[in-house]
Protein backbone atom coordinates (compact mmCIF):
# COMPACT_ATOMS: atom_id res chain seq x y z
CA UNK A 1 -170.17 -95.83 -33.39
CA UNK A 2 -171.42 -95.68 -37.18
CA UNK A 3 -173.90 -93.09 -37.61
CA UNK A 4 -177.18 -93.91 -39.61
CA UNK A 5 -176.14 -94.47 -43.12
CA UNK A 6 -177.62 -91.35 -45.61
CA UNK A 7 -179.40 -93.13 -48.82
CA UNK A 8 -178.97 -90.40 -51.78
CA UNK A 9 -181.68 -90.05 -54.25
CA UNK A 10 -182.13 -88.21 -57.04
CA UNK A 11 -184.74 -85.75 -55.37
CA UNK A 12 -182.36 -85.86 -52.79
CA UNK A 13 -179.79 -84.25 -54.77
CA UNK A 14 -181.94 -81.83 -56.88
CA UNK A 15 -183.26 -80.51 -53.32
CA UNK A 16 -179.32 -79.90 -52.73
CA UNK A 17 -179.30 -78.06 -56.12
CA UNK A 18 -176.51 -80.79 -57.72
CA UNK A 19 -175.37 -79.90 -61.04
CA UNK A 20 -176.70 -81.48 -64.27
CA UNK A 21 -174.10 -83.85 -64.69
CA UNK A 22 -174.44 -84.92 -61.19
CA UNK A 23 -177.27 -86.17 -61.53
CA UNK A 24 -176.78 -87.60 -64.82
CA UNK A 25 -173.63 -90.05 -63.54
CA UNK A 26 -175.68 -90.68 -60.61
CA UNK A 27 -178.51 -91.64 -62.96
CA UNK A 28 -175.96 -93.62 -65.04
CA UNK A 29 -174.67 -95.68 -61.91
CA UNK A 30 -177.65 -96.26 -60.23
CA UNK A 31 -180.61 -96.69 -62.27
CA UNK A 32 -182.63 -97.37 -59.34
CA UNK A 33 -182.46 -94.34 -58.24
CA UNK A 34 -180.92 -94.21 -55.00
CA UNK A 35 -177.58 -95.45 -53.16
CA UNK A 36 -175.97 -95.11 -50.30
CA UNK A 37 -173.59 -92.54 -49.74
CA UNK A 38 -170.98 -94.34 -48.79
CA UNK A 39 -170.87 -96.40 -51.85
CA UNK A 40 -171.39 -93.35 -53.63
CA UNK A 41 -167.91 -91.87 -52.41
CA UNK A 42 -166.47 -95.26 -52.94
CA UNK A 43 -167.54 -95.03 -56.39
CA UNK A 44 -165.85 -91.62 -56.89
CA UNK A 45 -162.90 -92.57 -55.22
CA UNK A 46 -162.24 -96.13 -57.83
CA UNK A 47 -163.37 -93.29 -60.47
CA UNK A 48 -160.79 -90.99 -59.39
CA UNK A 49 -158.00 -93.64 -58.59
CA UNK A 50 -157.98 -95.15 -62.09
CA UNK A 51 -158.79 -92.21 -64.23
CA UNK A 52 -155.69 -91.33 -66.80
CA UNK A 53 -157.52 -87.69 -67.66
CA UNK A 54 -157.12 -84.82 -65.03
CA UNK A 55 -159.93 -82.49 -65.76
CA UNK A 56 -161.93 -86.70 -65.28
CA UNK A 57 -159.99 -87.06 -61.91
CA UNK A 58 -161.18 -83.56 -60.94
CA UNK A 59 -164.73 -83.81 -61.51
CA UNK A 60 -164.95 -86.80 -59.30
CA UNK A 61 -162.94 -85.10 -56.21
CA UNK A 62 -165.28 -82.32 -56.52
CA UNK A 63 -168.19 -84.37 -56.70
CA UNK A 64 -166.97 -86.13 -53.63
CA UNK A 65 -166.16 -83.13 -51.88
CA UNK A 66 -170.05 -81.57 -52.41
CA UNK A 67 -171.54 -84.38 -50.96
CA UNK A 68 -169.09 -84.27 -47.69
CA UNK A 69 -169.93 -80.93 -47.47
CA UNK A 70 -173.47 -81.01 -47.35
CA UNK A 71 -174.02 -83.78 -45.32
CA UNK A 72 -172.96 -84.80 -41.88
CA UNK A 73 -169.71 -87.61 -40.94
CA UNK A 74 -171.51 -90.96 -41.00
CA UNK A 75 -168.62 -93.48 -41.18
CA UNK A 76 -165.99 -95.16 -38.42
CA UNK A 77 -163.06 -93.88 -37.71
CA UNK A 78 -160.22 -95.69 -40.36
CA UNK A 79 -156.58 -96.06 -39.42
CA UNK A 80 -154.30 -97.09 -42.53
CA UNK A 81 -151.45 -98.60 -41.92
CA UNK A 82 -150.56 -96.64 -45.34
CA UNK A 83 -152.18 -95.86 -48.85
CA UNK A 84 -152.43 -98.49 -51.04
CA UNK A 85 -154.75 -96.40 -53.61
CA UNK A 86 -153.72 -92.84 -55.21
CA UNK A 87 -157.06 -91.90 -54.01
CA UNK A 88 -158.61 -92.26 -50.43
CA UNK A 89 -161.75 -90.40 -49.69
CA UNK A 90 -163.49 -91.21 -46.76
CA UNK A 91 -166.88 -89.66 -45.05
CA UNK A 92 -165.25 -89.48 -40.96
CA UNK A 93 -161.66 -89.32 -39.65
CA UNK A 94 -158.64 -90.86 -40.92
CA UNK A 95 -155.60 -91.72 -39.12
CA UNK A 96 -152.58 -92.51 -41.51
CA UNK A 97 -149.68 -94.58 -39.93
CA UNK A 98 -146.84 -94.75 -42.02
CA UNK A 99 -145.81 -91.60 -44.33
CA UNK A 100 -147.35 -90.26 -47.46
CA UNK A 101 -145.09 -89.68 -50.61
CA UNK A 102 -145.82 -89.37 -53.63
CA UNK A 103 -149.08 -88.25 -55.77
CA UNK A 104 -151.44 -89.13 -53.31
CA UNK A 105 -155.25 -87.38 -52.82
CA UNK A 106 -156.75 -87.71 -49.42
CA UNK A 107 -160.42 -86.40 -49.06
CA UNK A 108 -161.86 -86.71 -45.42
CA UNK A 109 -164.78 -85.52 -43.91
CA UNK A 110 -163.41 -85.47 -40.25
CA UNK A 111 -159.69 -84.87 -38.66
CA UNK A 112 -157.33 -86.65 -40.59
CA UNK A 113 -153.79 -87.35 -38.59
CA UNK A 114 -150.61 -88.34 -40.66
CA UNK A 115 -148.40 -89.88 -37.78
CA UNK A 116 -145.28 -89.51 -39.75
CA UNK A 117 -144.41 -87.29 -42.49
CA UNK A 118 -146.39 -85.91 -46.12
CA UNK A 119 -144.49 -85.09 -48.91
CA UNK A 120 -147.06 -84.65 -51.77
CA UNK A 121 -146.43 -83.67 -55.19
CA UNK A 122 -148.24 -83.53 -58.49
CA UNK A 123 -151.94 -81.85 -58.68
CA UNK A 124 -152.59 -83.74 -55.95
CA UNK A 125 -153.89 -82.74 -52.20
CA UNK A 126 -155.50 -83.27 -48.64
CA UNK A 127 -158.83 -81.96 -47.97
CA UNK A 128 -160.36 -82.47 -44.33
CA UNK A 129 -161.95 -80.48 -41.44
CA UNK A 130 -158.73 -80.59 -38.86
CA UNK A 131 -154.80 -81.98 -40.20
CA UNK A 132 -152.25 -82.61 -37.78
CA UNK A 133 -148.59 -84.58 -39.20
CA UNK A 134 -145.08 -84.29 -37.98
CA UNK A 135 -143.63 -82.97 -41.53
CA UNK A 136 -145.78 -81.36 -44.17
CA UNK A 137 -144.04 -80.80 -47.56
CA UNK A 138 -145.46 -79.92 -51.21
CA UNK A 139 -144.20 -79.60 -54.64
CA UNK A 140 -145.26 -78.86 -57.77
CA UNK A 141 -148.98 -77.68 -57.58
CA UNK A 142 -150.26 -80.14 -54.55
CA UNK A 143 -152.14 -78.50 -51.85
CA UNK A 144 -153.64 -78.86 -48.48
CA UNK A 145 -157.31 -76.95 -47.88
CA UNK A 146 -158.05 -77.25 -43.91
CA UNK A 147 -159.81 -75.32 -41.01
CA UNK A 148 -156.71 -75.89 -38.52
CA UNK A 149 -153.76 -77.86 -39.36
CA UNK A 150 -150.72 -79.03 -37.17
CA UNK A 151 -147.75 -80.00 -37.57
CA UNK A 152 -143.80 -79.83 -36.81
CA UNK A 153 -142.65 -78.38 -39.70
CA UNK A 154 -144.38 -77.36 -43.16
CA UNK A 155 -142.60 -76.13 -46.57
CA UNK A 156 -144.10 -75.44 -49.64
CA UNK A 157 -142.35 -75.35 -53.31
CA UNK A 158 -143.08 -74.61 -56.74
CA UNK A 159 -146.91 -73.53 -56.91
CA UNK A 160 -148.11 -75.81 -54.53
CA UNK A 161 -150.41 -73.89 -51.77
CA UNK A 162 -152.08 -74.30 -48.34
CA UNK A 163 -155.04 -72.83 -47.04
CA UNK A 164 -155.85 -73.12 -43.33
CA UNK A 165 -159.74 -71.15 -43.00
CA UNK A 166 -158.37 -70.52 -39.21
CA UNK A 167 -154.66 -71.59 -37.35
CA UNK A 168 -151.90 -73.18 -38.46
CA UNK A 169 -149.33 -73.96 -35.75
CA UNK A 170 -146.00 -75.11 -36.47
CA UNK A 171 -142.48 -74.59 -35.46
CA UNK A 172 -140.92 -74.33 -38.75
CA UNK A 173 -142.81 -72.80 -41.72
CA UNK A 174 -141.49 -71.82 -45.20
CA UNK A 175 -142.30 -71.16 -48.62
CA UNK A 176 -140.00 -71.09 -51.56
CA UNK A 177 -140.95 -70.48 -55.76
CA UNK A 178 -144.38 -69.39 -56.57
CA UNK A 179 -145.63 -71.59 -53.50
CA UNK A 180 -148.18 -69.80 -51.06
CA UNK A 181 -149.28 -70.04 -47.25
CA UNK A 182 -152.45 -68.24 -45.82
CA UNK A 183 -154.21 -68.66 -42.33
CA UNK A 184 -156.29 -66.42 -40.41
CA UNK A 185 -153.82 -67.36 -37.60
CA UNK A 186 -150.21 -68.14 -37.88
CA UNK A 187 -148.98 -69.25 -34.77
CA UNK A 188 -144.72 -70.51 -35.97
CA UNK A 189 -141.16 -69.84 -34.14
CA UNK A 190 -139.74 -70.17 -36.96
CA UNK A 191 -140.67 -68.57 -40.46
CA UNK A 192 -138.92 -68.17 -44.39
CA UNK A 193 -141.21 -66.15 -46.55
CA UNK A 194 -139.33 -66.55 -49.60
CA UNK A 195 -141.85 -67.15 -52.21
CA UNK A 196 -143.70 -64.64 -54.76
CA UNK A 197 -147.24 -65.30 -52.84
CA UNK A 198 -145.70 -65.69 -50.17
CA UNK A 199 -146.58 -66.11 -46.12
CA UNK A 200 -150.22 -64.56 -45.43
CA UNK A 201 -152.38 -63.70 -41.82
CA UNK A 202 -152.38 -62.62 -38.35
CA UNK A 203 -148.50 -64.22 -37.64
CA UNK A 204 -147.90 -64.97 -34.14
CA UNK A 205 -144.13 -65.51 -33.51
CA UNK A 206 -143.68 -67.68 -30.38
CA UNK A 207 -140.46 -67.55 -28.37
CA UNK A 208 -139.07 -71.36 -27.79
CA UNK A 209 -139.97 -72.36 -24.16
CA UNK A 210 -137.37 -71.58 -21.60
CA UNK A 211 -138.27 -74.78 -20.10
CA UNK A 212 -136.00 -76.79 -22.34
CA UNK A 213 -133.77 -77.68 -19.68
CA UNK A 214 -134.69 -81.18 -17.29
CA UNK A 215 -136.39 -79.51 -14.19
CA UNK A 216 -136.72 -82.74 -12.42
CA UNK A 217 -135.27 -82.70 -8.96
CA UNK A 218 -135.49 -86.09 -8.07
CA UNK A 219 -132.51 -87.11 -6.22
């Protein structure tokens, strides 16, 4: 069920001590005054999608990542067949069908699950609360900032960087180049630390189940 849609204003927003120019494009796009939130993050994700300037691009994921975290998940659940738009941001959880490859951003305010594989590269990343995919992979300086994130096997190359603020659990983790890994908890059977920032937190090595084998006795 939606949740009570949040109308920003621009007391609103001083009362959450937004910058100057936050308030100024907000003034700029809606000189009423006040907007919802979600078409406020819509806004910042067609500003981010189509903008040819980085340090641009950057302001508006920013800006769309202060708002998420000061206020509470208010939209449905999406499931995307796959990303049609370099830049998804979306205020709840996201579910991702089909792969993501490429230089793709994805900013969610909930769990967001990848049911296949992520292979970003560029300056781009994922932001959300919870990340779970079967293959996580990163080049170049992409990232993914989560509190726990899942998957079968993550790699990281070139400067690119992930930051879990409590697990990670994986079977397979490495990091090659300048590329970094950090967790509070590292729970992997499998680990390659060959990188110059290399593999950091409590790493918990976990023996591959002895119940590999079929156990079913069924005649």
């Amino acid at each position: 069920m939606q949740k009570k849609e949040i109308v920003l204003t621009l007391g609103f927003l001083a009362e959450k001590d937004a910058c100057k120019l936050g308030i100024e494009e907000f003034k700029k796009w809606y000189p009423s005054g006040s907007a919802p939130l979600s078409e406020v993050l819509r806004k910042l994700q067609e500003l981010a999608s189509t903008s040819a300037d980085y340090d641009e691009y950057e302001i508006y994921i920013e800006y769309a990542k202060w708002l998420l975290l000061r206020f509470p998940s208010t939209q449905k659940p999406l499931v995307l067949n796959e990303l049609t738009e370099k830049v998804i941001i979306h205020n709840g959880n996201l579910t991702i069908k089909k792969g993501v490859n490429g230089e793709y951003t994805i900013i969610s305010n909930g769990n967001l699950n990848i049911k296949s594989s992520a292979n970003l590269t560029g300056n781009t990343y994922i932001w959300a609360k919870n990340v779970k995919g079967q293959n996580i992979t990163l080049y170049d300086c992409a990232g993914v900032d989560a509190k726990i994130i899942d998957a079968t096997n993550i790699a990281v190359y070139g400067n690119a960087a992930i930051w879990a603020k409590k697990t990670i659990d994986a079977i397979n983790i490495a990091a090659y180049d300048d590329a970094g890994i950090s967790a509070q908890k590292i729970n992997v059977q499998n680990i390659i630390d060959d990188s110059y920032d290399g593999i950091y937190g409590d790493i918990n090595l976990i023996r591959p189940s002895s119940n590999s084998q079929n156990t079913n006795t069924a005649s």
